[in-house]
C-alpha atoms as a PDB file:
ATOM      1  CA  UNK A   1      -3.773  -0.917  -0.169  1.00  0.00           C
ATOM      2  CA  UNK A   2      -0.756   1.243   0.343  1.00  0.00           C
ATOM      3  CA  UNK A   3      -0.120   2.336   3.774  1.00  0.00           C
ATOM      4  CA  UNK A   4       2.017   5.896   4.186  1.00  0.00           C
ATOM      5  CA  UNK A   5       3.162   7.412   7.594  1.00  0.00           C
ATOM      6  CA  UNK A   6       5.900   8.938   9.146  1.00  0.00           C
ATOM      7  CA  UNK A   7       9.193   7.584   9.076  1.00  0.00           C
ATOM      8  CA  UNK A   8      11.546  10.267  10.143  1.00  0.00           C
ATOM      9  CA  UNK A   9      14.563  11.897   7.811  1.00  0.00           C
ATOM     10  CA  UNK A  10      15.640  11.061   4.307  1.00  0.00           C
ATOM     11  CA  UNK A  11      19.569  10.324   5.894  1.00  0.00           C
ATOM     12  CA  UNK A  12      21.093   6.750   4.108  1.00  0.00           C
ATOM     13  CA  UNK A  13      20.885   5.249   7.854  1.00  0.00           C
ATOM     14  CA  UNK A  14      17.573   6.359   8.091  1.00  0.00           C
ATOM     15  CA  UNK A  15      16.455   5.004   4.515  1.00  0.00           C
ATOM     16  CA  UNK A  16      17.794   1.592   4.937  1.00  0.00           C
ATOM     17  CA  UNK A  17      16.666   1.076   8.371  1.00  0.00           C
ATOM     18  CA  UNK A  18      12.915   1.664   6.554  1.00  0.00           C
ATOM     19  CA  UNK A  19      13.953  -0.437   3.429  1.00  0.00           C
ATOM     20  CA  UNK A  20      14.685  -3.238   6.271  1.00  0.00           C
ATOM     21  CA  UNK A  21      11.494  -2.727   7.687  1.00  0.00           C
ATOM     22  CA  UNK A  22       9.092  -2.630   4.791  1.00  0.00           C
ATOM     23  CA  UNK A  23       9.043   1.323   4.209  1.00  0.00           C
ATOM     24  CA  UNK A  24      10.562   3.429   1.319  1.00  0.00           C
ATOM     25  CA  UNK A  25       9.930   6.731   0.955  1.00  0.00           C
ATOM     26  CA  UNK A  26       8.134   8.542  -1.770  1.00  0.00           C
ATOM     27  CA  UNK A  27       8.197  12.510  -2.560  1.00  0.00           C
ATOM     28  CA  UNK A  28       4.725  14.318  -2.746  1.00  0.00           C
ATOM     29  CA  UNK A  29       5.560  17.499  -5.168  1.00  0.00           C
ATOM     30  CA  UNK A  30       1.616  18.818  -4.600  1.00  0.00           C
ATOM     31  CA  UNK A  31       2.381  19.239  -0.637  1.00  0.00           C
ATOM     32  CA  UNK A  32       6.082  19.551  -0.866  1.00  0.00           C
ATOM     33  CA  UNK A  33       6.329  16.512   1.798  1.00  0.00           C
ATOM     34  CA  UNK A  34       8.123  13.074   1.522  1.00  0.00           C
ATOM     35  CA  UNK A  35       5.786   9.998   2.434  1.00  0.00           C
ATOM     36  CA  UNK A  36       6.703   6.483   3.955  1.00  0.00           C
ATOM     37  CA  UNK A  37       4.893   3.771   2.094  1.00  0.00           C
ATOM     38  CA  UNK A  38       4.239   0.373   2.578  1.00  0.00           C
ATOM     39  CA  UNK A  39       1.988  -1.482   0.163  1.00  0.00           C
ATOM     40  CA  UNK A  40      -0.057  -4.144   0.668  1.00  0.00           C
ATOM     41  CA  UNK A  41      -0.261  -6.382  -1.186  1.00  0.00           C
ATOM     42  CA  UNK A  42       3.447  -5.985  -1.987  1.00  0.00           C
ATOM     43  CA  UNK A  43       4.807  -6.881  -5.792  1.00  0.00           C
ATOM     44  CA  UNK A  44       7.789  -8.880  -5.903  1.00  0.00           C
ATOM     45  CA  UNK A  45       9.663 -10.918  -8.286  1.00  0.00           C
ATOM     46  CA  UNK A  46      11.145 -13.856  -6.327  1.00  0.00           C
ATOM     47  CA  UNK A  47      14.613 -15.054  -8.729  1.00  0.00           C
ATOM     48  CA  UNK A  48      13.051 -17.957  -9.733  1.00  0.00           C
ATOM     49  CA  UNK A  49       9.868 -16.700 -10.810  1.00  0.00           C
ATOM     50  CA  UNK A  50      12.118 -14.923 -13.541  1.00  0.00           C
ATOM     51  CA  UNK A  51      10.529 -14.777 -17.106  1.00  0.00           C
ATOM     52  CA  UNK A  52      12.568 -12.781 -20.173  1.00  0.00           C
ATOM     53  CA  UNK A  53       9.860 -13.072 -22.943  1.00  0.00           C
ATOM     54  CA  UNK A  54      11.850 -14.482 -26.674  1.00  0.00           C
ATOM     55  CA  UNK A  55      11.885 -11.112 -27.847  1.00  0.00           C
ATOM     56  CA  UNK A  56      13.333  -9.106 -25.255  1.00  0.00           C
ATOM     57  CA  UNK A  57      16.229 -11.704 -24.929  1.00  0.00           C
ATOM     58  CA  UNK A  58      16.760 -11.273 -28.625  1.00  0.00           C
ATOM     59  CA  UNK A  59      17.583  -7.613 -27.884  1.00  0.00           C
ATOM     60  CA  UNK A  60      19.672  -8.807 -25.220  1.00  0.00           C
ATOM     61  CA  UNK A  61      21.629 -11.025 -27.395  1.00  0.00           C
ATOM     62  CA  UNK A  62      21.361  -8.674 -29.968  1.00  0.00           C
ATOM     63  CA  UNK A  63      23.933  -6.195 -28.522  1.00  0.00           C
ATOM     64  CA  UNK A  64      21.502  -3.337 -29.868  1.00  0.00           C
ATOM     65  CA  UNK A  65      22.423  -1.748 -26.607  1.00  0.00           C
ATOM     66  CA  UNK A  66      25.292  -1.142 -24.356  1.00  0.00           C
ATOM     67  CA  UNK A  67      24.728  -1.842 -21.224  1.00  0.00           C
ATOM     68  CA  UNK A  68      26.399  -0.507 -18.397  1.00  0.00           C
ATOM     69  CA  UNK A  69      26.690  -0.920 -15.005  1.00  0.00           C
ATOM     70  CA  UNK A  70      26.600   2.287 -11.915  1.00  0.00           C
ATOM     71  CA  UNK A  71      28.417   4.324 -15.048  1.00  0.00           C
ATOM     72  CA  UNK A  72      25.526   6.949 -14.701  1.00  0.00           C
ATOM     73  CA  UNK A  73      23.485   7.308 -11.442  1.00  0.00           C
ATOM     74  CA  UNK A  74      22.696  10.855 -11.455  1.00  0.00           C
ATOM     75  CA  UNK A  75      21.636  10.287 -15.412  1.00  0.00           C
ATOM     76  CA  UNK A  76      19.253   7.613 -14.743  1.00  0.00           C
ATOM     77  CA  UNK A  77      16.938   9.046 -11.726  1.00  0.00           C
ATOM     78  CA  UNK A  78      17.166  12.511 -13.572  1.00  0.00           C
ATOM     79  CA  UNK A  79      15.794  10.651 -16.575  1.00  0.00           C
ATOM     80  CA  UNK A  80      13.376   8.858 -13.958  1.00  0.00           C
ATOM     81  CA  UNK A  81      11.808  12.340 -13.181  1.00  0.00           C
ATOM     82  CA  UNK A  82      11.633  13.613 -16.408  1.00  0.00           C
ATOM     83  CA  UNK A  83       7.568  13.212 -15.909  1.00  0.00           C
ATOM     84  CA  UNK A  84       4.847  16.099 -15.635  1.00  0.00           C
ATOM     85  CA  UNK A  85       4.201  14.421 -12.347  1.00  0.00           C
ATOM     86  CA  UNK A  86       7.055  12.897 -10.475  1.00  0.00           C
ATOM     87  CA  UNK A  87       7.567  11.111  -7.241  1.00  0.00           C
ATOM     88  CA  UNK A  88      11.418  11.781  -7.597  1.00  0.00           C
ATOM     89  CA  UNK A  89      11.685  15.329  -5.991  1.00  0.00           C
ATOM     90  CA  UNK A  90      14.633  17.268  -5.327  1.00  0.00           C
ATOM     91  CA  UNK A  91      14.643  15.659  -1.295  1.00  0.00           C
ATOM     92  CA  UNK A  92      14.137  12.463  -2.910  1.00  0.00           C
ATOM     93  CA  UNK A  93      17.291  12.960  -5.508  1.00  0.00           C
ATOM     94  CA  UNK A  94      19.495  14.288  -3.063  1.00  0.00           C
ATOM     95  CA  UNK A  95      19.054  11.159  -0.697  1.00  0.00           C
ATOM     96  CA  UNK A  96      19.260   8.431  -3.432  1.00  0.00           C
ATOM     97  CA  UNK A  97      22.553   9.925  -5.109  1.00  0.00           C
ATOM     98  CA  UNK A  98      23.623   9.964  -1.095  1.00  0.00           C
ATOM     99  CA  UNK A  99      22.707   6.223  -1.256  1.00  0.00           C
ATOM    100  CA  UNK A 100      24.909   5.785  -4.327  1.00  0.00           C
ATOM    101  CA  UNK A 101      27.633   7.992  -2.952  1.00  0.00           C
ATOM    102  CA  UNK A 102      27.881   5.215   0.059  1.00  0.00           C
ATOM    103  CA  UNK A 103      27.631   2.375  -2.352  1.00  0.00           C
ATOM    104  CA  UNK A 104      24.303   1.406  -1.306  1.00  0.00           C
ATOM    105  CA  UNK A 105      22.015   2.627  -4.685  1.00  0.00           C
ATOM    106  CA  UNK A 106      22.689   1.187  -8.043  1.00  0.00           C
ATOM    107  CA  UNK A 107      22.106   2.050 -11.597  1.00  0.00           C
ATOM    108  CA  UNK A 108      22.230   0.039 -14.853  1.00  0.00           C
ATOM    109  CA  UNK A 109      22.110   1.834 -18.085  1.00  0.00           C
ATOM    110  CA  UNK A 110      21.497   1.271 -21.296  1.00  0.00           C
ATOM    111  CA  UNK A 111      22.950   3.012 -23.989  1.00  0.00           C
ATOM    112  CA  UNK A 112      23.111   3.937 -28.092  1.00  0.00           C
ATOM    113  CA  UNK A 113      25.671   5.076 -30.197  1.00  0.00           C
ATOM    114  CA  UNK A 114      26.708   6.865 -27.270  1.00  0.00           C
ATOM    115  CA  UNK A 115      22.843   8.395 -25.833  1.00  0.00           C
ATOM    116  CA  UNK A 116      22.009   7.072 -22.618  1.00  0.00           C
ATOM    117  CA  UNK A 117      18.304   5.322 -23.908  1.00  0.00           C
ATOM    118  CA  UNK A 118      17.220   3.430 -21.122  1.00  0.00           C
ATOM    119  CA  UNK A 119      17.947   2.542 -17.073  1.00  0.00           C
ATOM    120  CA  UNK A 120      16.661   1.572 -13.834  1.00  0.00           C
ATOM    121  CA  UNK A 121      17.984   1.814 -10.566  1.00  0.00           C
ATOM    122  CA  UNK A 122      17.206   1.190  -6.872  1.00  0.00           C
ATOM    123  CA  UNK A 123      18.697   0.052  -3.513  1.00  0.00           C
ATOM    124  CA  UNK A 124      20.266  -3.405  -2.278  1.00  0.00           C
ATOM    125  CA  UNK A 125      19.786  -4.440   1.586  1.00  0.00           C
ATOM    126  CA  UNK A 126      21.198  -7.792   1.792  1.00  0.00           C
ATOM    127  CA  UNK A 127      20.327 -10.072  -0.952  1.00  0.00           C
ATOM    128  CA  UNK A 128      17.422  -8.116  -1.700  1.00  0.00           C
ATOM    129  CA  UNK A 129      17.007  -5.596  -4.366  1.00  0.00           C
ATOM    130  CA  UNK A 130      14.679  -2.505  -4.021  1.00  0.00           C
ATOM    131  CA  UNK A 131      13.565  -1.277  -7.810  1.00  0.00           C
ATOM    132  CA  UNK A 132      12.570   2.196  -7.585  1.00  0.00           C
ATOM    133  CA  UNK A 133      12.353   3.189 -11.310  1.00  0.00           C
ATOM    134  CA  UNK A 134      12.759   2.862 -15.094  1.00  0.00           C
ATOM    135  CA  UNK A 135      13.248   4.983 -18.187  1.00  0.00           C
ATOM    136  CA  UNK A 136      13.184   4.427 -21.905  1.00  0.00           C
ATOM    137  CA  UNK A 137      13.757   7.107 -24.974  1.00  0.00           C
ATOM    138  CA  UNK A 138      14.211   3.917 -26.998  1.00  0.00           C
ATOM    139  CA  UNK A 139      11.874   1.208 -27.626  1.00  0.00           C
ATOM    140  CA  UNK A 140      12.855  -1.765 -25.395  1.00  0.00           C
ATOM    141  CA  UNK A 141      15.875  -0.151 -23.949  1.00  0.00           C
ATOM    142  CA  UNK A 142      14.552   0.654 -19.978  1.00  0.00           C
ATOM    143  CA  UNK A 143      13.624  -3.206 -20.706  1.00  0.00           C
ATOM    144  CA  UNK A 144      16.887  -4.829 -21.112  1.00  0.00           C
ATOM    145  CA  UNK A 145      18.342  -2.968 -18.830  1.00  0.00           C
ATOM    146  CA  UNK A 146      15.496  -4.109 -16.046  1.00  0.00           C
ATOM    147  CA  UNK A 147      16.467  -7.515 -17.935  1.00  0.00           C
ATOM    148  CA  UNK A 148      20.125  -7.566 -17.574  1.00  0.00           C
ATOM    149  CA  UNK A 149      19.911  -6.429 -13.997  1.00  0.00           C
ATOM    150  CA  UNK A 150      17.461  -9.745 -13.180  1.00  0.00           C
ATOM    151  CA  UNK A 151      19.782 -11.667 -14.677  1.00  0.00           C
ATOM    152  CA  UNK A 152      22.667 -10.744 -13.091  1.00  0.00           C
ATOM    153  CA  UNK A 153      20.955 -10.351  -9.587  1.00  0.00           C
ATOM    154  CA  UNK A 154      20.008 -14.406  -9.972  1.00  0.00           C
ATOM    155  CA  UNK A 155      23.639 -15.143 -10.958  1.00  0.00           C
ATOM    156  CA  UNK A 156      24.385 -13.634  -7.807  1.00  0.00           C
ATOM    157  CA  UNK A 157      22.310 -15.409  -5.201  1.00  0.00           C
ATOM    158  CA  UNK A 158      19.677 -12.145  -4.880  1.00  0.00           C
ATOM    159  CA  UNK A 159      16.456 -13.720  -3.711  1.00  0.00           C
ATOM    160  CA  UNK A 160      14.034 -11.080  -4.294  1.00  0.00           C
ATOM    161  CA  UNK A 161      13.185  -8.301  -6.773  1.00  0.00           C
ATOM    162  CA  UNK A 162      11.047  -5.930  -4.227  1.00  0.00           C
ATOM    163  CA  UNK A 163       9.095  -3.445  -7.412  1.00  0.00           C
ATOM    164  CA  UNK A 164       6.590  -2.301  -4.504  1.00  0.00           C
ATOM    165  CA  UNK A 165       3.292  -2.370  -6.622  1.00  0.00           C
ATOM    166  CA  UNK A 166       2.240  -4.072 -10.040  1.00  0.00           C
ATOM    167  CA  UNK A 167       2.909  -3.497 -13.563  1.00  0.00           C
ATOM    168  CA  UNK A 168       1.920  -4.954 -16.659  1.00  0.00           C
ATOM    169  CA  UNK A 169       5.653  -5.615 -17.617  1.00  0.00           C
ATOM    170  CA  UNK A 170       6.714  -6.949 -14.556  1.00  0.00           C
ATOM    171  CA  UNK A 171       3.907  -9.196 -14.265  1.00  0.00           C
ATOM    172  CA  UNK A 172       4.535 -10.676 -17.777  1.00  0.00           C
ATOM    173  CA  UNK A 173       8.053 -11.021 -16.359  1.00  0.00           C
ATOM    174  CA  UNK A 174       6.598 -12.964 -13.466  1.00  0.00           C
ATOM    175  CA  UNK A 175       6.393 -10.750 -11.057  1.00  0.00           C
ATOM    176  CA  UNK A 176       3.337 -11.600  -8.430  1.00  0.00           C
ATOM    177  CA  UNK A 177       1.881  -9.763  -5.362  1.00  0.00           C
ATOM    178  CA  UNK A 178       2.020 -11.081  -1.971  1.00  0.00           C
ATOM    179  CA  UNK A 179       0.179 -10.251   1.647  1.00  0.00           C
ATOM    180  CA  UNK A 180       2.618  -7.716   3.531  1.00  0.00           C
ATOM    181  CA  UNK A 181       2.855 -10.508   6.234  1.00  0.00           C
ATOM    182  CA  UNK A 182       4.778 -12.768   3.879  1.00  0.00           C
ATOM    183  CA  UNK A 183       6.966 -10.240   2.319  1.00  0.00           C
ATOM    184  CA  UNK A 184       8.540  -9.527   5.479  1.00  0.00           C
ATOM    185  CA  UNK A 185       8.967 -12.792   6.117  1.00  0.00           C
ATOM    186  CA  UNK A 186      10.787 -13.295   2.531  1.00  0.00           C
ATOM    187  CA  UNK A 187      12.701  -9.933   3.673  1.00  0.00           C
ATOM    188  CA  UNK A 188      14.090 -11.289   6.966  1.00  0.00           C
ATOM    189  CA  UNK A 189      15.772 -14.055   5.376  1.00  0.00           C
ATOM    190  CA  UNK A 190      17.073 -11.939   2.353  1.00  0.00           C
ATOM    191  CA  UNK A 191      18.867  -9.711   5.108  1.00  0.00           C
ATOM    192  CA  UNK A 192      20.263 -12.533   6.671  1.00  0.00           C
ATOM    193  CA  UNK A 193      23.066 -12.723   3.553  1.00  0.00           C
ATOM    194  CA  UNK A 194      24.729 -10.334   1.647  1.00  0.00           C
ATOM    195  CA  UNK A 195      25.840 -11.621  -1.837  1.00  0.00           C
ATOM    196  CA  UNK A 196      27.670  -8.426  -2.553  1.00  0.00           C
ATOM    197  CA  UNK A 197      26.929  -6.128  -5.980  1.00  0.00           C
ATOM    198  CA  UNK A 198      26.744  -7.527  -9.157  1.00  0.00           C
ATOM    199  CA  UNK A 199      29.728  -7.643 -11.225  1.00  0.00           C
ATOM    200  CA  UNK A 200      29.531  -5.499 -14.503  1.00  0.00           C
ATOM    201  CA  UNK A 201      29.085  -6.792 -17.862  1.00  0.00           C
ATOM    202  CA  UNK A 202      31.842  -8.512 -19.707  1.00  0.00           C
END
């Protein structure tokens, strides 16, 4: 069950400070509103829970795509909201490319012959990672990006994935949902460190 209330203003402060607390925020295009949610059960992927099915490390080895790191922000959660129905309204884009202004939100891309295909980006607070969405136009590619990010996130010393609520990819990628009660308590002591960003792909 997914709890929403008020929060206050869509400011990076103000954002973080609800990231820290459980809370992100979520735009309602039907009532022109942003909502403050807070799942629970909350879907996580803890770093050692990690599973990247054969295949989709084959296309990682492959080098089918490129993949990039923070090249294209504004590309990715435009491509996010290309959907009849988004969550990702103008309020909400505005504050997220204000998160990646202040180096705060993060994008990984994945690209072909030059096309941006695929990305995913989202929010670190501490050694936590908050996923917020994920694009394809090609098979697989929103899929090694989400890959490549994992990957480097556990080289790093991340402890948590926080995806919010439960997919059928991220549970084959062993994802699993936990009471609200313990995902704070996993949060807390991902705040307590900050492992810095990822480094880019070599």
């Amino acid at each position: 069950m997914a709890v929403a209330g008020p929060r206050g203003n869509l400011e990076p402060d103000a954002i973080l400070c609800a990231y820290r607390e459980g809370w992100f925020p979520m735009g309602n295009p039907v009532a022109g509103t942003v909502e403050w949610i807070r799942p629970d059960p909350r879907a996580i992927l803890s770093m050692e829970d990690f599973h990247c099915p054969r295949r989709l490390a084959r296309t990682l080895r492959s080098g089918k795509f490129e993949l990039t790191l923070d090249r294209e922000f504004e590309g990715v959660i435009d491509a996010c909201a290309e959907r009849r129905v988004t969550w990702i309204t103008p309020p909400i884009r505005e504050a997220y490319l204000a998160l990646h202004r202040q180096g705060h939100a993060h994008s990984v891309e994945a690209w072909r012959e030059g096309s941006l295909v695929g990305g995913v980006y989202g929010v670190r607070v501490g050694a936590a990672f908050m996923a917020e969405s994920m694009f394809h136009r090609m098979r697989d590619a929103g899929k090694a990006a989400l890959a490549w990010l994992i990957l480097r996130l556990k080289e790093r010393g991340y402890e948590l994935l926080d995806i919010q609520m439960m997919t059928p990819l991220m549970e084959r990628l062993g994802a699993r949902e936990i009471a609200h009660r313990e995902y704070l308590r996993r949060l807390r002591r991902a705040l307590e460190r900050d492992p810095g960003w990822v480094a880019g792909p070599t």
